[in-house]
Protein backbone atom coordinates (compact mmCIF):
# COMPACT_ATOMS: atom_id res chain seq x y z
CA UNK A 1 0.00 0.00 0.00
CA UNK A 2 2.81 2.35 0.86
CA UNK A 3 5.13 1.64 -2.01
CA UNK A 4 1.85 2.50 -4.60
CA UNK A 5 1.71 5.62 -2.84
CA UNK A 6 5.21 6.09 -3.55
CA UNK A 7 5.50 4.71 -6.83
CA UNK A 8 2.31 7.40 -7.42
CA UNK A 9 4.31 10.51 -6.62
CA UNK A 10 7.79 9.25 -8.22
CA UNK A 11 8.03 11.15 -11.41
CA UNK A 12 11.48 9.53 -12.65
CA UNK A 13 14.65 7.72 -11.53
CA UNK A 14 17.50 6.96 -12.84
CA UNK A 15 21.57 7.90 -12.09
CA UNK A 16 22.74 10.90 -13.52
CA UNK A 17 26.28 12.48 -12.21
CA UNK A 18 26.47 15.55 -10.03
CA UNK A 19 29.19 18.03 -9.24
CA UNK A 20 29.86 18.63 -5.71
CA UNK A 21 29.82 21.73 -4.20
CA UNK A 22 33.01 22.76 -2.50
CA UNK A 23 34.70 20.24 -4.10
CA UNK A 24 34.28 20.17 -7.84
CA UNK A 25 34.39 16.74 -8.56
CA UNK A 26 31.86 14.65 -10.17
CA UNK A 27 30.22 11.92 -8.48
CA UNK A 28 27.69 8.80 -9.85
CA UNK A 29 24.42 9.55 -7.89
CA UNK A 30 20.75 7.89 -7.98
CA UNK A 31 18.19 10.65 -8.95
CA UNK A 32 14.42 10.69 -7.46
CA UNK A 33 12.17 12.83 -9.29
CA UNK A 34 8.95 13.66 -6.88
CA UNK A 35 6.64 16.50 -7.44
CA UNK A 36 8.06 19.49 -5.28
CA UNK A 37 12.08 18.23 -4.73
CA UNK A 38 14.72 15.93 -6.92
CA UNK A 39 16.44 13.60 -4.10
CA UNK A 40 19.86 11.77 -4.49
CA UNK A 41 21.75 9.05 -2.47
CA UNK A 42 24.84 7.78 -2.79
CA UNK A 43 25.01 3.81 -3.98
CA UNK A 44 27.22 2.33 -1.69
CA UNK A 45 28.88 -0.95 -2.70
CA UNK A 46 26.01 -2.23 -4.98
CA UNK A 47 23.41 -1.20 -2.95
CA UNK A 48 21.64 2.20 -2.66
CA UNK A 49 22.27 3.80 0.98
CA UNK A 50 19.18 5.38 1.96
CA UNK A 51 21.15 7.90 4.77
CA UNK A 52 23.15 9.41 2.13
CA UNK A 53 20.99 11.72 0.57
CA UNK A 54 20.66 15.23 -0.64
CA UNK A 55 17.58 17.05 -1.67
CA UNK A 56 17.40 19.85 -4.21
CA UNK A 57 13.70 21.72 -3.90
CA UNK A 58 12.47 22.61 -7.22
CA UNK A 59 10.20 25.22 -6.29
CA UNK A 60 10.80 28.55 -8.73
CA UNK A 61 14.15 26.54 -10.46
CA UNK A 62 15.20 27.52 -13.27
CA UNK A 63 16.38 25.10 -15.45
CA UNK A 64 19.58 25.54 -18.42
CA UNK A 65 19.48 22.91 -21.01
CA UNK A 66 22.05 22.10 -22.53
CA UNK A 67 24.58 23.73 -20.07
CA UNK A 68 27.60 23.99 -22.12
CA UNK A 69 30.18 25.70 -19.97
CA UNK A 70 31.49 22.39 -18.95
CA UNK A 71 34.57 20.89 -20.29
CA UNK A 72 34.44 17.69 -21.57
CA UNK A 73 30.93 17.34 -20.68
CA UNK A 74 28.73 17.87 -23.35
CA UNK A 75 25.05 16.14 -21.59
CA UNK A 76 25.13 18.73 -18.15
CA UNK A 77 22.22 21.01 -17.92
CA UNK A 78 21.83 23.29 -14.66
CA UNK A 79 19.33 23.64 -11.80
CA UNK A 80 19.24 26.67 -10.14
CA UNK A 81 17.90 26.64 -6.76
CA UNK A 82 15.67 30.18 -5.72
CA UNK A 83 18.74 31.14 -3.53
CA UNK A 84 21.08 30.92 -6.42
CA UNK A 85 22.62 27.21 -5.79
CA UNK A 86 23.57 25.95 -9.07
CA UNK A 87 23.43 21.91 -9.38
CA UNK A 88 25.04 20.62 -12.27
CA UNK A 89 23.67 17.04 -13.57
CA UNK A 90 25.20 15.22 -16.54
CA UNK A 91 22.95 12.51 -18.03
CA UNK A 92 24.30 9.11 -19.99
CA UNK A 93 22.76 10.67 -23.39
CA UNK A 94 20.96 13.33 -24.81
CA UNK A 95 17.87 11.71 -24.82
CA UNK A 96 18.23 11.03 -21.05
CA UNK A 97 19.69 14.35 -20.42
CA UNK A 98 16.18 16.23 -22.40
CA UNK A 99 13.50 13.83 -20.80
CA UNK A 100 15.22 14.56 -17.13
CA UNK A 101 14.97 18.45 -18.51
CA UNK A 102 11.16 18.01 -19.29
CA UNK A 103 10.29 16.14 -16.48
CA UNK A 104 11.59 18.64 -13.97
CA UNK A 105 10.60 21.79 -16.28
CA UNK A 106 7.23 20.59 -16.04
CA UNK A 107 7.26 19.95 -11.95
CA UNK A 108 8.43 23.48 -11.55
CA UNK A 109 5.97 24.50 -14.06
CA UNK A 110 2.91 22.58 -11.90
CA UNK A 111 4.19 24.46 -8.61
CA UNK A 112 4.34 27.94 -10.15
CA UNK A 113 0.52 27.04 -10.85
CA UNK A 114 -0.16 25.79 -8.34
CA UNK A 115 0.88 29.28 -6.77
CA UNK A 116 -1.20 30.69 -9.14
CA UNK A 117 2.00 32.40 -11.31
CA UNK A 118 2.55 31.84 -15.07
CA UNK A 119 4.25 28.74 -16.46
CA UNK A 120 7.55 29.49 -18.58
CA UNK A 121 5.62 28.51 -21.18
CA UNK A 122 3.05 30.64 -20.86
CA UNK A 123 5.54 33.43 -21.09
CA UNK A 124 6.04 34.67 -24.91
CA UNK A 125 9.84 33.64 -26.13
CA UNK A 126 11.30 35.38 -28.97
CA UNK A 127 11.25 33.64 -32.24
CA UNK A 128 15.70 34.21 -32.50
CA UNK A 129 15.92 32.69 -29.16
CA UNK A 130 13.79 29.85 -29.91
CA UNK A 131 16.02 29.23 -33.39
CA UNK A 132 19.20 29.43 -31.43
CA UNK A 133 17.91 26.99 -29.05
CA UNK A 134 17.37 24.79 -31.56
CA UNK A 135 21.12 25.37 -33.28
CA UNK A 136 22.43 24.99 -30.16
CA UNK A 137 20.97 21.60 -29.20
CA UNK A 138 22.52 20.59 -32.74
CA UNK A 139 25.95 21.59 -31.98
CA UNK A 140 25.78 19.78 -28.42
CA UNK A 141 25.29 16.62 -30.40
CA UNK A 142 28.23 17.53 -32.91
CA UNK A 143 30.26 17.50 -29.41
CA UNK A 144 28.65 14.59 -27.96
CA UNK A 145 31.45 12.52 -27.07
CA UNK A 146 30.37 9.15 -28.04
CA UNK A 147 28.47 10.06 -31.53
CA UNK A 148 29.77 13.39 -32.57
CA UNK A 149 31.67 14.48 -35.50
CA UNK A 150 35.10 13.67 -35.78
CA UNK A 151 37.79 16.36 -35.72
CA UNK A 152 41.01 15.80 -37.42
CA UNK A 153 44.20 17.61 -38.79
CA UNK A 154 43.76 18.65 -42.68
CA UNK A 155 46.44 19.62 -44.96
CA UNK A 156 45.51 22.46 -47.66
CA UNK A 157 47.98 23.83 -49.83
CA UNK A 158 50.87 22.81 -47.41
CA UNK A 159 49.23 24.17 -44.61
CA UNK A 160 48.00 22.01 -41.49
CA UNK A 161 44.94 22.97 -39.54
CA UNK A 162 44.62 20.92 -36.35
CA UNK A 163 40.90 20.00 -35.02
CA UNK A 164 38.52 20.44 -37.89
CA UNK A 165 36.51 18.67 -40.08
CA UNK A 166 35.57 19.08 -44.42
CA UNK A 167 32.09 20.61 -45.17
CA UNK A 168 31.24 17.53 -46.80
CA UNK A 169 31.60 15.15 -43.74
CA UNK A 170 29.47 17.72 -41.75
CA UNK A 171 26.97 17.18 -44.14
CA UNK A 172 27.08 13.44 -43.28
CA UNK A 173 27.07 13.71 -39.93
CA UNK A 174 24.00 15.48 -40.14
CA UNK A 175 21.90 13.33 -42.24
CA UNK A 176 23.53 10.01 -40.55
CA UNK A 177 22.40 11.60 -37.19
CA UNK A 178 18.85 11.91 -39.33
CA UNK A 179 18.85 15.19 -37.79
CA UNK A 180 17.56 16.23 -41.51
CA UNK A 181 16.87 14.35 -44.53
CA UNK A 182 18.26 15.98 -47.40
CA UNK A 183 21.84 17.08 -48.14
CA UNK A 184 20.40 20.33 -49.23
CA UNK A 185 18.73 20.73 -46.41
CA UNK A 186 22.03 19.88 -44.49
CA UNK A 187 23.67 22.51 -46.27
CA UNK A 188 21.01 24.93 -44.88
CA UNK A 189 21.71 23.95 -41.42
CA UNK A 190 25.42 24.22 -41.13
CA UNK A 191 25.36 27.74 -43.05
CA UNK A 192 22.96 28.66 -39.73
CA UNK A 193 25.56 27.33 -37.59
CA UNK A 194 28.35 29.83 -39.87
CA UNK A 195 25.94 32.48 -39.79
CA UNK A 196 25.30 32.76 -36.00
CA UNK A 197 28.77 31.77 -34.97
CA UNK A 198 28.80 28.27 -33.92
CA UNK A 199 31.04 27.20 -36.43
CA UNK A 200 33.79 29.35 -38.55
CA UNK A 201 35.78 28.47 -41.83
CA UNK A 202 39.21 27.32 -41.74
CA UNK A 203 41.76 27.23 -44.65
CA UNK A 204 41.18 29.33 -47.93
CA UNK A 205 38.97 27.42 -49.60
CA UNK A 206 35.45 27.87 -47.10
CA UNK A 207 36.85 31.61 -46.30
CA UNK A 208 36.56 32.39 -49.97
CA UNK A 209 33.15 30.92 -50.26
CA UNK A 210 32.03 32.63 -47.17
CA UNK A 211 33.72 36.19 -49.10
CA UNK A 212 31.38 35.64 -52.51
CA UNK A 213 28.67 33.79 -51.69
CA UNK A 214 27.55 35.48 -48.19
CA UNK A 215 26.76 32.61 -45.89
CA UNK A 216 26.90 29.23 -47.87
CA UNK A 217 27.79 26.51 -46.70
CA UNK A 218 30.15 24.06 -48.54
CA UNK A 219 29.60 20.56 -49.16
CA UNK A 220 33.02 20.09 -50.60
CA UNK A 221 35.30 17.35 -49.05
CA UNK A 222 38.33 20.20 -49.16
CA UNK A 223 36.53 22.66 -47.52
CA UNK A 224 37.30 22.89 -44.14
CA UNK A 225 35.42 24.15 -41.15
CA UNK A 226 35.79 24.22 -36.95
CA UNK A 227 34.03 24.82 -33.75
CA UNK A 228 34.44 28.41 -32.93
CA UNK A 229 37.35 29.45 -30.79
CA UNK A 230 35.60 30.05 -27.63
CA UNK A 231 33.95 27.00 -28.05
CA UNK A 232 36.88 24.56 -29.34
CA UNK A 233 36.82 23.34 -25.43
CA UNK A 234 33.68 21.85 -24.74
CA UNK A 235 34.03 18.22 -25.02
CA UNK A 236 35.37 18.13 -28.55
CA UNK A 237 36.70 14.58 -30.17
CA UNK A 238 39.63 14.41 -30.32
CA UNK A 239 40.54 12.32 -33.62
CA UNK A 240 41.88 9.02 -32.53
CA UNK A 241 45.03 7.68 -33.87
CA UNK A 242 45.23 3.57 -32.16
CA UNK A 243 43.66 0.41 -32.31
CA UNK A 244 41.02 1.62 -30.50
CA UNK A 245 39.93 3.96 -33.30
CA UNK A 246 38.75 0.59 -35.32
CA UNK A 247 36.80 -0.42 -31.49
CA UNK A 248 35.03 3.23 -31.23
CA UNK A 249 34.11 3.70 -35.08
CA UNK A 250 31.30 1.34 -34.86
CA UNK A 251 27.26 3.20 -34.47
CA UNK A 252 26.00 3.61 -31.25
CA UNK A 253 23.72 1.34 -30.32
CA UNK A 254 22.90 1.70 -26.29
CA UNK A 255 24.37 3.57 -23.96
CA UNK A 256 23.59 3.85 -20.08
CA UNK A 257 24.62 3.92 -16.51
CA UNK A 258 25.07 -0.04 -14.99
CA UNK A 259 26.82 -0.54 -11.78
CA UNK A 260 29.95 -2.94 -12.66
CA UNK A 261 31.74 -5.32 -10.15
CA UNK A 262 35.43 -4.27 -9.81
CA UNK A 263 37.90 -7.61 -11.27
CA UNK A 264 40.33 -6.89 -8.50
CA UNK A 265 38.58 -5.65 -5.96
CA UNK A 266 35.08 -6.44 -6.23
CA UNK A 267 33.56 -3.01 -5.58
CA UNK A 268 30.78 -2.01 -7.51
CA UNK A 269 30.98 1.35 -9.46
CA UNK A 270 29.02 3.14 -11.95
CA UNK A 271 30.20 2.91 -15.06
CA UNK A 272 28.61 4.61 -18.75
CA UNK A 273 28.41 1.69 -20.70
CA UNK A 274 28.00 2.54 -24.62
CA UNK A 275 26.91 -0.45 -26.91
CA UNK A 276 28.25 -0.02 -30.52
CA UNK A 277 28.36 -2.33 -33.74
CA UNK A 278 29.97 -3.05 -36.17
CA UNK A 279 31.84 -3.75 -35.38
CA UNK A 280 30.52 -5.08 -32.42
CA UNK A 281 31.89 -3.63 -28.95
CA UNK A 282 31.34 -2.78 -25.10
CA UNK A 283 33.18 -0.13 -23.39
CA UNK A 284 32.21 1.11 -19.96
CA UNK A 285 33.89 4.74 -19.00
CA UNK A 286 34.60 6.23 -15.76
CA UNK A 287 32.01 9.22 -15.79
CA UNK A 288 33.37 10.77 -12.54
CA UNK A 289 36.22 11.75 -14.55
CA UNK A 290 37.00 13.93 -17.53
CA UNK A 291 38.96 11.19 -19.32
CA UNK A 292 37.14 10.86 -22.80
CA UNK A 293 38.65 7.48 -23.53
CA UNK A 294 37.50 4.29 -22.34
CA UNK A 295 37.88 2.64 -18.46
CA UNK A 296 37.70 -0.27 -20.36
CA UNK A 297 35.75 -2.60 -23.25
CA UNK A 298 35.80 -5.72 -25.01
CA UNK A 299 34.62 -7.40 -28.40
CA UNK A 300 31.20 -9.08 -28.15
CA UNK A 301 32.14 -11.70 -31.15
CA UNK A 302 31.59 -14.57 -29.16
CA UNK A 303 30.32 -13.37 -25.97
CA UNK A 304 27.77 -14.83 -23.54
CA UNK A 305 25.36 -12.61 -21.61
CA UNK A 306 23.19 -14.52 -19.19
CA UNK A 307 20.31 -13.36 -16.91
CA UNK A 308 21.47 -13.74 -12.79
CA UNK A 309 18.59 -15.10 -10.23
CA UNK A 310 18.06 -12.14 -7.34
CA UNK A 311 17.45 -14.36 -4.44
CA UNK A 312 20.54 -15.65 -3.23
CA UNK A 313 24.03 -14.13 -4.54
CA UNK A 314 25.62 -15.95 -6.89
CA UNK A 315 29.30 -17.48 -7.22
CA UNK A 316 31.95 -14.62 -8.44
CA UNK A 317 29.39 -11.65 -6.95
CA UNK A 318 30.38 -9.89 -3.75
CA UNK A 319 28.82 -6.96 -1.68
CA UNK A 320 25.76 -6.08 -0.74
CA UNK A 321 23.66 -6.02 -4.11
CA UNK A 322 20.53 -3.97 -5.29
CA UNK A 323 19.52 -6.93 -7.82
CA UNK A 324 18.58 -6.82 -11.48
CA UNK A 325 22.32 -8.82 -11.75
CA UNK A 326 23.34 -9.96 -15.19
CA UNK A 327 26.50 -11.58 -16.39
CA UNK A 328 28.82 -11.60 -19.86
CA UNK A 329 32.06 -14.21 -20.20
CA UNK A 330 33.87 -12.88 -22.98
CA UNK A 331 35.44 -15.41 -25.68
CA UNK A 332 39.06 -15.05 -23.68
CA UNK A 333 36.65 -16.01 -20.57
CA UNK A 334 37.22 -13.00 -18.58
CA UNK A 335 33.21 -12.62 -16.52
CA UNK A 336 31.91 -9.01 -16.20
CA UNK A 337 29.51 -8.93 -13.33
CA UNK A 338 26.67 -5.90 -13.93
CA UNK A 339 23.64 -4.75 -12.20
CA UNK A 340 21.29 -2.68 -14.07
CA UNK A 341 19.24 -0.01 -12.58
CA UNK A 342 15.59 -1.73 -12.86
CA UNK A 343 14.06 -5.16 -14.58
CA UNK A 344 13.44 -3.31 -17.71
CA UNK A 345 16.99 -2.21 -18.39
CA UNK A 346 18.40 -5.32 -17.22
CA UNK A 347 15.98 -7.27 -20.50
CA UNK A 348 16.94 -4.27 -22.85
CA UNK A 349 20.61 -4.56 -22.12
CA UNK A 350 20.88 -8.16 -22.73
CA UNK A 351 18.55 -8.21 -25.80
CA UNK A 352 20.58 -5.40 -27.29
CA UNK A 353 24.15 -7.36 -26.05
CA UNK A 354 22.38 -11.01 -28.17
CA UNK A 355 21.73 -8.84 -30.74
CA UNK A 356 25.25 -7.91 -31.24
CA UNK A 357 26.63 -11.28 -30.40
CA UNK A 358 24.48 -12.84 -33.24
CA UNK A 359 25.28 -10.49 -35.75
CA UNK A 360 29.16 -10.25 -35.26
């Protein structure tokens, strides 16, 4: 009877990662959306540790999504409390990251009625802002770590230019991403990006172009374009020069936070796991730290992903453990012990996992 009444009022959960307050580290915590206040606690071992918790009250927030001050992390968006606290929360994707935004937009938005005030909605925006909005939820995804464009040096007319990219392959990107559906339309997109500074020419070739034709766009392999300066920080891809290039050019497929059993020691952690194919790979990063390269990751070609039973604690698992356990044994037999967040994930992970281990 309780837990309905709980489950009523629960809006969403899920982890996201925080940044403390003195300290300006970033920690894995478990989120609790409820009507008037977001709560986290800390998961301790595998378990979550119902003492350790913080509350943020969401009454007159005001939310910034995307937040894109932060380095390296291109999924934040800010809460700021009415006595100017800012919270900064970084979600596994932007999917997560917008339906955490919505969610808590529209529980502020039901107290400010509540109190008889105007939603944000209700208040008129200006058409510019709204476009900008737009353009700049586009060029968070260009910076999105895991699925973003790839920067790389280019050599025109004996000159190199470090971290850009060719008109052409931004033209790609954005009709791979299926963010439109034409290459014209592509074309239209990025010159928006040139025209309100997002983006700037590099080399002669798009600077010429920009000089006679006014704003277009080139899609033109040898035209050659990059983030704007003050912008070149935030979270950009660096172009990857190793084996693991080969392991991280495959499509994204999944990608969420699991709690993964240490090899060594046995503690569990949070870990962003991101699911790619072909060709077919699992790497789990450390998301407490700025490091954009892999904690770790393996090649599901001959994998084994099995479903753990919850009552009891099975050989190989330590700690004390939420549940929702699930198991792969890679083909050099190394066993990766992982708990997902809820039933659900636990099925979509390992369908998604088969899927790959089929197909590779």
């Amino acid at each position: 009877r309780m837990d309905s009444d709980k489950k009523k009022i629960v809006q969403k959960e899920g982890f996201m990662v925080k940044r403390g307050h003195l300290v300006h580290n970033w920690k894995a915590r478990w989120f609790v959306l409820m009507p008037d206040k977001l709560l986290y606690y800390k998961y301790d071992g595998g378990k979550r540790d119902s003492c350790q918790r913080g509350k943020i009250m969401l009454k007159d927030c005001v939310l910034t999504c995307p937040y894109l001050e932060c380095e390296n992390r291109p999924l934040v968006f800010k809460l700021q409390t009415v006595n100017g606290v800012d919270h900064f929360l970084e979600a596994c994707s932007r999917e997560e990251r917008d339906e955490w935004a919505a969610d808590i937009s529209a529980a502020v938005d039901q107290l400010r009625l509540a109190d008889g005030g105007k939603t944000a909605s209700q208040e008129e925006p200006s058409g510019s802002q709204l476009h900008n909005i737009e353009l700049s939820k586009v060029l968070d995804s260009m910076y999105d770590v895991h699925s973003g464009i790839k920067m790389s040096s280019h050599v025109e007319q004996g000159s190199t230019y470090s971290n850009c990219f060719s008109g052409s392959a931004v033209v790609d990107w954005l009709v791979f991403m299926q963010l439109v559906l034409t290459r014209v339309e592509a074309v239209t997109l990025a010159s928006a990006l040139l025209e309100e500074g997002f983006l700037r020419t590099v080399g002669l070739k798009s600077v010429e172009a920009l000089r006679t034709a006014g704003e277009q766009f080139m899609d033109d392999s040898t035209a050659l374009y990059s983030f704007s300066e003050n912008l070149k920080k935030r979270g950009s891809v660096k172009a990857e020069t190793s084996l693991s290039a080969v392991e991280l050019s495959g499509k994204v497929m999944r990608r969420g936070f699991l709690l993964k059993q240490g090899h060594r020691r046995k503690n569990w952690k949070v870990r962003l796991f991101v699911l790619r194919s072909e060709p077919a790979f699992l790497h789990y990063y450390d998301p407490t730290k700025d490091d954009l390269s892999p904690a770790g990751g393996f090649s599901l070609r001959g994998c084994l992903v099995s479903s753990l039973d919850d009552n009891g604690v099975p050989s190989g698992v330590k700690g004390n453990i939420q549940g929702n356990l699930f198991k792969i044994i890679t083909q050099s037999d190394t066993h990766y012990f992982i708990q997902a967040p809820t039933h659900q994930e636990k099925m979509d992970w390992i369908d998604a996992i088969r899927e790959q281990t089929s197909s590779s």
